[in-house]
ModelCIF file with pLDDT and N, C-alpha, C, O atoms, coordinates in Angstrom:
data_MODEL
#
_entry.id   MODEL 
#
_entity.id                         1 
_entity.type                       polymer 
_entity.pdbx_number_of_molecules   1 
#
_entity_poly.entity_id                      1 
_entity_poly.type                           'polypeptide(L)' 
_entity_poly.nstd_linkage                   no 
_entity_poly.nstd_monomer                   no 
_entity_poly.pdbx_seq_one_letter_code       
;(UNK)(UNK)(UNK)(UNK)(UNK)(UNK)(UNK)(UNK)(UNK)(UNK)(UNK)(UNK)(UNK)(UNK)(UNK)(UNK)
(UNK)(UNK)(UNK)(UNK)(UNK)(UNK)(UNK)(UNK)(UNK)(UNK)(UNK)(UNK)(UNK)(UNK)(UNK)(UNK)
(UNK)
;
_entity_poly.pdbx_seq_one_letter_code_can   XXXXXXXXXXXXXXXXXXXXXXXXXXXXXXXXX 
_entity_poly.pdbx_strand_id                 A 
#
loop_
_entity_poly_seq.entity_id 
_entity_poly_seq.num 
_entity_poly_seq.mon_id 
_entity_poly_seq.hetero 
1 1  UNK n 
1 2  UNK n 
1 3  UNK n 
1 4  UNK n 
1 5  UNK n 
1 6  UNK n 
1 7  UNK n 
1 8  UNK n 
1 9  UNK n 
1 10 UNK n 
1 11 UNK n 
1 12 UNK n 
1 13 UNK n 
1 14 UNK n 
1 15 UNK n 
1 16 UNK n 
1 17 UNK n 
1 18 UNK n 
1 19 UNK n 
1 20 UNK n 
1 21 UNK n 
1 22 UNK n 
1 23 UNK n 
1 24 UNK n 
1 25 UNK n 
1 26 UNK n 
1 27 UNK n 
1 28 UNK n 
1 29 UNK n 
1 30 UNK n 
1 31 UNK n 
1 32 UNK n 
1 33 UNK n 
#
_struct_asym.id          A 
_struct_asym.entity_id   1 
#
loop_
_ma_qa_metric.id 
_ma_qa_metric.mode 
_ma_qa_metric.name 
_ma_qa_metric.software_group_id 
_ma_qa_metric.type 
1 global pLDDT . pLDDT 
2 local  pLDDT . pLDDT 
#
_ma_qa_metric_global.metric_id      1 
_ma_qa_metric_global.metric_value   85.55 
_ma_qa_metric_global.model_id       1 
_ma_qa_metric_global.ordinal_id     1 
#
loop_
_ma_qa_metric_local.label_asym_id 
_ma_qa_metric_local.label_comp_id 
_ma_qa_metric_local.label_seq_id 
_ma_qa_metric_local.metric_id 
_ma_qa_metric_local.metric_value 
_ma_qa_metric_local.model_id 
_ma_qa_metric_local.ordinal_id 
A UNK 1  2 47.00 1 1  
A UNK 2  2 42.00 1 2  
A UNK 3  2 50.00 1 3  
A UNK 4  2 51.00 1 4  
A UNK 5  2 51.00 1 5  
A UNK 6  2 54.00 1 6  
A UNK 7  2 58.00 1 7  
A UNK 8  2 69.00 1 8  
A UNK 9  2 89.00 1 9  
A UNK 10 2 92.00 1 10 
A UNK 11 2 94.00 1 11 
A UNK 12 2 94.00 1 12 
A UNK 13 2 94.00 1 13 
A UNK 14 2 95.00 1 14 
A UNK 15 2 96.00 1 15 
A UNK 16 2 97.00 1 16 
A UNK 17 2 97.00 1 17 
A UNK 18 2 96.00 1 18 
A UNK 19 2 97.00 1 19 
A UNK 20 2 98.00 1 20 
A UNK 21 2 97.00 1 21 
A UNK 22 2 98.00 1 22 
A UNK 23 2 98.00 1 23 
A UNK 24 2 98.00 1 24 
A UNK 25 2 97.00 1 25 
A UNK 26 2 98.00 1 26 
A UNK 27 2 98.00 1 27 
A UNK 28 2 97.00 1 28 
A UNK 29 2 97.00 1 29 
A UNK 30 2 97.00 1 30 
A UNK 31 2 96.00 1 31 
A UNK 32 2 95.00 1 32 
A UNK 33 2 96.00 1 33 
#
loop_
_atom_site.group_PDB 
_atom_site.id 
_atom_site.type_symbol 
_atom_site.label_atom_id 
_atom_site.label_alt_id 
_atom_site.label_comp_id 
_atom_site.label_asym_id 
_atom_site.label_entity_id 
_atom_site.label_seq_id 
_atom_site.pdbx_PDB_ins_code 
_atom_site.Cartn_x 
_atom_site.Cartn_y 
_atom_site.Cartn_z 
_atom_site.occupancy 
_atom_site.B_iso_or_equiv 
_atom_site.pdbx_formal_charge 
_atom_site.auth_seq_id 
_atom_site.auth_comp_id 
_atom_site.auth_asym_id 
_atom_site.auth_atom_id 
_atom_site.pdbx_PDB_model_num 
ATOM 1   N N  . UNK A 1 1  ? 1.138  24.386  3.798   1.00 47.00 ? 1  UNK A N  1 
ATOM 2   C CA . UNK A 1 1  ? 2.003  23.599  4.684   1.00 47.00 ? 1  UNK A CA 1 
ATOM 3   C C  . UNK A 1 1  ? 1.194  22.967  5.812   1.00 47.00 ? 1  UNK A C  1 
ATOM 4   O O  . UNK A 1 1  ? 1.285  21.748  5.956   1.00 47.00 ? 1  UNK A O  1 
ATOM 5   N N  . UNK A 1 2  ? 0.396  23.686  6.642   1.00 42.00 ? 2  UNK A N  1 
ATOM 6   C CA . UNK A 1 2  ? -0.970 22.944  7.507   1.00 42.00 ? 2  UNK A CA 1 
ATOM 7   C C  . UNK A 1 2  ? -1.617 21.735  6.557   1.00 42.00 ? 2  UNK A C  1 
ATOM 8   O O  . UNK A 1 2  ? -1.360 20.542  6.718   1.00 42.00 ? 2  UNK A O  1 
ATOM 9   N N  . UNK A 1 3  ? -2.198 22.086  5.889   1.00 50.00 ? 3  UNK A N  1 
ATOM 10  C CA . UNK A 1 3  ? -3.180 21.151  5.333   1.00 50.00 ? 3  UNK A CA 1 
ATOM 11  C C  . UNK A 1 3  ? -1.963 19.992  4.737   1.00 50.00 ? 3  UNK A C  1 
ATOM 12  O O  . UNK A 1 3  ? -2.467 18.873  4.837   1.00 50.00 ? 3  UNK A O  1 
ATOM 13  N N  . UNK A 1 4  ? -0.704 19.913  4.223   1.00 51.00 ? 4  UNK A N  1 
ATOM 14  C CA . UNK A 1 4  ? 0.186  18.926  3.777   1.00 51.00 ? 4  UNK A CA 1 
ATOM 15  C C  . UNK A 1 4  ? 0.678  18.006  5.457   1.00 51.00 ? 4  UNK A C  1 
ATOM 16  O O  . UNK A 1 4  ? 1.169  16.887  5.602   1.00 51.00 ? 4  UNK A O  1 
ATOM 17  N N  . UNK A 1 5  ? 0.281  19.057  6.498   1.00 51.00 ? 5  UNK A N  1 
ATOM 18  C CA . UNK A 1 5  ? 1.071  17.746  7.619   1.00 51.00 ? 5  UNK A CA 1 
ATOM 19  C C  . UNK A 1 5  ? -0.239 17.304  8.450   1.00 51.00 ? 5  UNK A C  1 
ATOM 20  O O  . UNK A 1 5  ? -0.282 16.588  9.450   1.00 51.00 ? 5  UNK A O  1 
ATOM 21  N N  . UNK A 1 6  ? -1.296 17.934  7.757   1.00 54.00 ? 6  UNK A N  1 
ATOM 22  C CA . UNK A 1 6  ? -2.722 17.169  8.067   1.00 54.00 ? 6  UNK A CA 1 
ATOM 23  C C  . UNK A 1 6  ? -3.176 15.306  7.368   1.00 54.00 ? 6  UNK A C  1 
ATOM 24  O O  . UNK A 1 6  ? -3.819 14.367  7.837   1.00 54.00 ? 6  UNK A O  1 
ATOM 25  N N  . UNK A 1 7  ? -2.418 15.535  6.062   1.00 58.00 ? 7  UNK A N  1 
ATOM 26  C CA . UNK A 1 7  ? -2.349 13.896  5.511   1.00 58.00 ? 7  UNK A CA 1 
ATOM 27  C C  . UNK A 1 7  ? -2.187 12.980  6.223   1.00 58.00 ? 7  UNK A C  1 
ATOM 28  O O  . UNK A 1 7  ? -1.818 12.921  7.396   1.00 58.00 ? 7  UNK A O  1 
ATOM 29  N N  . UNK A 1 8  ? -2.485 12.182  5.465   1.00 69.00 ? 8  UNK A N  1 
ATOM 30  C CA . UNK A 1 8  ? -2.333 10.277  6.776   1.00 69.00 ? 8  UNK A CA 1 
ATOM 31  C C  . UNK A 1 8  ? -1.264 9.877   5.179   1.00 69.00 ? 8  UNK A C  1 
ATOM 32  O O  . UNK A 1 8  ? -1.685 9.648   4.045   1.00 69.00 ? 8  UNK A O  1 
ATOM 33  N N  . UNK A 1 9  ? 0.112  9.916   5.649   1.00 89.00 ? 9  UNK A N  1 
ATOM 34  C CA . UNK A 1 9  ? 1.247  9.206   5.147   1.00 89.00 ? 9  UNK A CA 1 
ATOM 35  C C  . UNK A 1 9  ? 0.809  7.823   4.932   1.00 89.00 ? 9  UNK A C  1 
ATOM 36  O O  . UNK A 1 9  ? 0.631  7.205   5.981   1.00 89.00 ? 9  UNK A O  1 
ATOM 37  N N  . UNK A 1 10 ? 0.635  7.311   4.078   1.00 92.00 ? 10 UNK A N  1 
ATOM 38  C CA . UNK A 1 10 ? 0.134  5.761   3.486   1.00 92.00 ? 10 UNK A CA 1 
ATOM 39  C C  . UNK A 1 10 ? 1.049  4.970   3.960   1.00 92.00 ? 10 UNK A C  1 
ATOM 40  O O  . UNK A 1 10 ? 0.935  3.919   4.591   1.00 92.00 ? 10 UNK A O  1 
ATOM 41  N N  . UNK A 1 11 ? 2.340  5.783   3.471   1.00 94.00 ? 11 UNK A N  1 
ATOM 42  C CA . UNK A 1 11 ? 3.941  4.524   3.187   1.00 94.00 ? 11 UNK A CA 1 
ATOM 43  C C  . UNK A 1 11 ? 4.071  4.411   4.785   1.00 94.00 ? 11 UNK A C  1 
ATOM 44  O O  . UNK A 1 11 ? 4.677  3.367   5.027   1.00 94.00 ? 11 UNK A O  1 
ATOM 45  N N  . UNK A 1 12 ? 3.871  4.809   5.479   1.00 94.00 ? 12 UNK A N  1 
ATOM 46  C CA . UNK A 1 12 ? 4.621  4.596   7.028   1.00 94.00 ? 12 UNK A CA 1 
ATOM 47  C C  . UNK A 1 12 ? 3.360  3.233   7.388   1.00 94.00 ? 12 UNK A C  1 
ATOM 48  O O  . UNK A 1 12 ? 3.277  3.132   8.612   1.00 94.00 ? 12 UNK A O  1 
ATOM 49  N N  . UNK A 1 13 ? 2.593  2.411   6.808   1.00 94.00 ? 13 UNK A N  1 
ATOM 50  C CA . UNK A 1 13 ? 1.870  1.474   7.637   1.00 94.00 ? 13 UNK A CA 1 
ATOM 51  C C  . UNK A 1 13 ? 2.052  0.491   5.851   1.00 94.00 ? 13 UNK A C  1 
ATOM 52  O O  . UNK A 1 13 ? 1.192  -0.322  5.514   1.00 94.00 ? 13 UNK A O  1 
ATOM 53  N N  . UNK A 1 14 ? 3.332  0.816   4.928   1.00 95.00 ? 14 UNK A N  1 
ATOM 54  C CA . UNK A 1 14 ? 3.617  -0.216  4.112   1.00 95.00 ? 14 UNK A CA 1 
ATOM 55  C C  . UNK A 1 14 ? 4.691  -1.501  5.021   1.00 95.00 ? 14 UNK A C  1 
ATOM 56  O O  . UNK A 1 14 ? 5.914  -1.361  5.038   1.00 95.00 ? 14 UNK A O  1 
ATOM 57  N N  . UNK A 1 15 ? 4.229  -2.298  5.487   1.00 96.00 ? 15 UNK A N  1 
ATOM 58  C CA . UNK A 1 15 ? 5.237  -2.649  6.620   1.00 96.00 ? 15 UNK A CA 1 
ATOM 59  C C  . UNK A 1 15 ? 5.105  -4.413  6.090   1.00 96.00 ? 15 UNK A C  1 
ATOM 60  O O  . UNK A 1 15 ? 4.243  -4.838  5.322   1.00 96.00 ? 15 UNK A O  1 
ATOM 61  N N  . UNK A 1 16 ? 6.033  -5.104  6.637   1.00 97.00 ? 16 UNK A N  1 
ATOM 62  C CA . UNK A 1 16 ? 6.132  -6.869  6.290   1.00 97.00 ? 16 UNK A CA 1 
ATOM 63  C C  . UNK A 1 16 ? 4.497  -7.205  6.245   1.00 97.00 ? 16 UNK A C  1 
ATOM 64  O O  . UNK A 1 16 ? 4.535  -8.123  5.426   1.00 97.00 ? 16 UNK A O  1 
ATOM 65  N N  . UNK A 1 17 ? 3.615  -7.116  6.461   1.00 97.00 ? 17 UNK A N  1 
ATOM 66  C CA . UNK A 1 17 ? 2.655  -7.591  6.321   1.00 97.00 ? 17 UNK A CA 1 
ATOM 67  C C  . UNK A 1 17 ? 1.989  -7.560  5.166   1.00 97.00 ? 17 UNK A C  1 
ATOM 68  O O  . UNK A 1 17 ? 1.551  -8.516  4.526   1.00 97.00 ? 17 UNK A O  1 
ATOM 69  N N  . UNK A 1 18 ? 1.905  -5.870  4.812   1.00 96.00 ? 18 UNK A N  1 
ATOM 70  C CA . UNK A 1 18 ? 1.690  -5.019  3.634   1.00 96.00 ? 18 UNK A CA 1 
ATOM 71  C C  . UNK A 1 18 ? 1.976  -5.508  2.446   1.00 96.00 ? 18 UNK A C  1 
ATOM 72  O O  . UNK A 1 18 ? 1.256  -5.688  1.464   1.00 96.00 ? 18 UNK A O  1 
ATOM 73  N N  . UNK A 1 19 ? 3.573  -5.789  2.703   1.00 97.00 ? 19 UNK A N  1 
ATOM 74  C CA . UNK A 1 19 ? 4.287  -6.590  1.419   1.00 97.00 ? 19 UNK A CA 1 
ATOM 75  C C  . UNK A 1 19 ? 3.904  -8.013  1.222   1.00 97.00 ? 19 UNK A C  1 
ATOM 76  O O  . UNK A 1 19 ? 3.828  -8.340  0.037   1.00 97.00 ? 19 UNK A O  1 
ATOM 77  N N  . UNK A 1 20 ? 3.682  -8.807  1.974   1.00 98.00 ? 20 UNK A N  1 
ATOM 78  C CA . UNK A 1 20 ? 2.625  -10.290 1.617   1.00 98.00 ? 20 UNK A CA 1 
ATOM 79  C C  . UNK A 1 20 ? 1.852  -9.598  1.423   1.00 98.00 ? 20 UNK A C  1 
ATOM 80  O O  . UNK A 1 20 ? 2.346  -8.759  0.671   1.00 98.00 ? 20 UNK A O  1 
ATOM 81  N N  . UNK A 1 21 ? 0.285  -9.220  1.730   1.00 97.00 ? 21 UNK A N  1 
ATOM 82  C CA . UNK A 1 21 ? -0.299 -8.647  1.134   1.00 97.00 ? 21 UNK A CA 1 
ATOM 83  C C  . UNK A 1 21 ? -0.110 -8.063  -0.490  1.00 97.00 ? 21 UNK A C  1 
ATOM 84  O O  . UNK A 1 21 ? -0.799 -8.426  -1.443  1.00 97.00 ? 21 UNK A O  1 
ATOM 85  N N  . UNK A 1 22 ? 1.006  -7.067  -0.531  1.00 98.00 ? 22 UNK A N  1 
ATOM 86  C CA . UNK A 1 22 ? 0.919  -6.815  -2.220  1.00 98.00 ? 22 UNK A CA 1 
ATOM 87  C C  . UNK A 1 22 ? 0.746  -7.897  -2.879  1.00 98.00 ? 22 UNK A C  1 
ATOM 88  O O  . UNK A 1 22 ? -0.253 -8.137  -3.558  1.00 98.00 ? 22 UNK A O  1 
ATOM 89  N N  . UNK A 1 23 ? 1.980  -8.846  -2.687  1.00 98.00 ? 23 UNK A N  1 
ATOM 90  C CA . UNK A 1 23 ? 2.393  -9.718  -3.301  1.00 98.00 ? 23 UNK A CA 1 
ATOM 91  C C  . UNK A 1 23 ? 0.993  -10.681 -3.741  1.00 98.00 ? 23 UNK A C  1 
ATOM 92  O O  . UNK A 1 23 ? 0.746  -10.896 -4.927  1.00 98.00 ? 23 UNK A O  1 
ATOM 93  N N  . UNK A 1 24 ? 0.257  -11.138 -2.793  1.00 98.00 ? 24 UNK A N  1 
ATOM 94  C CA . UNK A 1 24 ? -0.819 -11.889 -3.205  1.00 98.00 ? 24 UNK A CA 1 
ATOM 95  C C  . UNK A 1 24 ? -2.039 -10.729 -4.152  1.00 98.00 ? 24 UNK A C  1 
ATOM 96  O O  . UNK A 1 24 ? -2.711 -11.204 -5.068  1.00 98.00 ? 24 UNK A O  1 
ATOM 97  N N  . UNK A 1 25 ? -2.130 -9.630  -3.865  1.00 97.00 ? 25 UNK A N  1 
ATOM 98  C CA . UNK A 1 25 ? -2.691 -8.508  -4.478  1.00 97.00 ? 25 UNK A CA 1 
ATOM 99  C C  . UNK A 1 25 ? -2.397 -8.917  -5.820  1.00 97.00 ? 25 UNK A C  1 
ATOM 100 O O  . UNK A 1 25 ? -3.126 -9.436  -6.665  1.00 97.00 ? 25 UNK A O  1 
ATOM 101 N N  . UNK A 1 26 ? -0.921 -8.511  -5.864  1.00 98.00 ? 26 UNK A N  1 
ATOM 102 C CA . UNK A 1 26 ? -0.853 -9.099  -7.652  1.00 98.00 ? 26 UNK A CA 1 
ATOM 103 C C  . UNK A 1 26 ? -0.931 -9.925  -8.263  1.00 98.00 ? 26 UNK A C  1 
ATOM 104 O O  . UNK A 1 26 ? -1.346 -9.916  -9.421  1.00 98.00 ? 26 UNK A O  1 
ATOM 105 N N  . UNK A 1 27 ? -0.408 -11.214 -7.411  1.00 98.00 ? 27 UNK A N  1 
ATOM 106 C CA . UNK A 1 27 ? -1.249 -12.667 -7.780  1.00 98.00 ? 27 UNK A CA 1 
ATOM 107 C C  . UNK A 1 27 ? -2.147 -12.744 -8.315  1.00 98.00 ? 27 UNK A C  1 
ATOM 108 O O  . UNK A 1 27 ? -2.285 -13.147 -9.470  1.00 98.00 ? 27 UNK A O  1 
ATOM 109 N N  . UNK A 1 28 ? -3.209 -12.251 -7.352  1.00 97.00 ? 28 UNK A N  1 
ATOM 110 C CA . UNK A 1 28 ? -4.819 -11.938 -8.257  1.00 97.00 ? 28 UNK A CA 1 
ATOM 111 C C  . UNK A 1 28 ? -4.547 -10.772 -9.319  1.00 97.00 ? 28 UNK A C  1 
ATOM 112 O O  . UNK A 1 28 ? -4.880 -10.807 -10.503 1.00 97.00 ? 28 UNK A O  1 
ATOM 113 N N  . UNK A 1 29 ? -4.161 -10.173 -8.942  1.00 97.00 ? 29 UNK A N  1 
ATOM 114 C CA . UNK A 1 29 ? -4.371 -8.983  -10.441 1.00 97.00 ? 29 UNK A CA 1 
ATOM 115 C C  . UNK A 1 29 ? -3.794 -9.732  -11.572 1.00 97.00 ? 29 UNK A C  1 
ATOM 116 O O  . UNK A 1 29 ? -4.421 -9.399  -12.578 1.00 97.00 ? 29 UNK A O  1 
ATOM 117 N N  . UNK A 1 30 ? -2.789 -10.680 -11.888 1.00 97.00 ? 30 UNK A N  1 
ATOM 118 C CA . UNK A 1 30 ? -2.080 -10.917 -12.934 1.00 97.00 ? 30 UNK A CA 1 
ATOM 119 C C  . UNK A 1 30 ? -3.328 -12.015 -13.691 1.00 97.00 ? 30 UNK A C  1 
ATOM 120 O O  . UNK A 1 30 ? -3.115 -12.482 -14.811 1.00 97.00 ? 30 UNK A O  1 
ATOM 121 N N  . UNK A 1 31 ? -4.702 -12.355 -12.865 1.00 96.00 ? 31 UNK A N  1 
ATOM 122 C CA . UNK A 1 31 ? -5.300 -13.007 -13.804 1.00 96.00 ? 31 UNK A CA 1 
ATOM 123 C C  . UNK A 1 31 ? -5.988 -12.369 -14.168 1.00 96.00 ? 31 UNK A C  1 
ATOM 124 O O  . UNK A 1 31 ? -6.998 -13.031 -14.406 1.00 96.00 ? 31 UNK A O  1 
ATOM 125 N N  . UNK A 1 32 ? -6.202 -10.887 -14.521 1.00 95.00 ? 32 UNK A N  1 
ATOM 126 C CA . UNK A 1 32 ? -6.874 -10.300 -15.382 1.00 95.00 ? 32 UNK A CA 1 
ATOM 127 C C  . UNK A 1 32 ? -5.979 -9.624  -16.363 1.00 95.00 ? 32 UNK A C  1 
ATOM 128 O O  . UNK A 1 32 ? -6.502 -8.962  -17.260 1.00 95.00 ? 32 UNK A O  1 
ATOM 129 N N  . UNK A 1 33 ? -4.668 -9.723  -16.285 1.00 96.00 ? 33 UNK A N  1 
ATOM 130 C CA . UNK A 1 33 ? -3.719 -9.556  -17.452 1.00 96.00 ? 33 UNK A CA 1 
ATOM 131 C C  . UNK A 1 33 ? -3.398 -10.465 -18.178 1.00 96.00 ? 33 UNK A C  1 
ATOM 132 O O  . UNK A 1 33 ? -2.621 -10.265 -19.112 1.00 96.00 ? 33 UNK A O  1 
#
């Protein structure tokens, strides 16, 4: 239980920016599919 509330939570800094970001992320990824 220590070492689980020692993590850095990813999803709490998935925020509006993040999501442009994905979005162009996959943009590029879809030209290697």
């Amino acid at each position: 239980e220590a070492n689980r509330q020692d993590y850095i939570r990813l999803e709490q800094y998935f925020d509006e920016k993040s999501k442009i970001a994905w979005d162009n992320m996959v943009y590029w990824a879809e030209s290697y599919w």
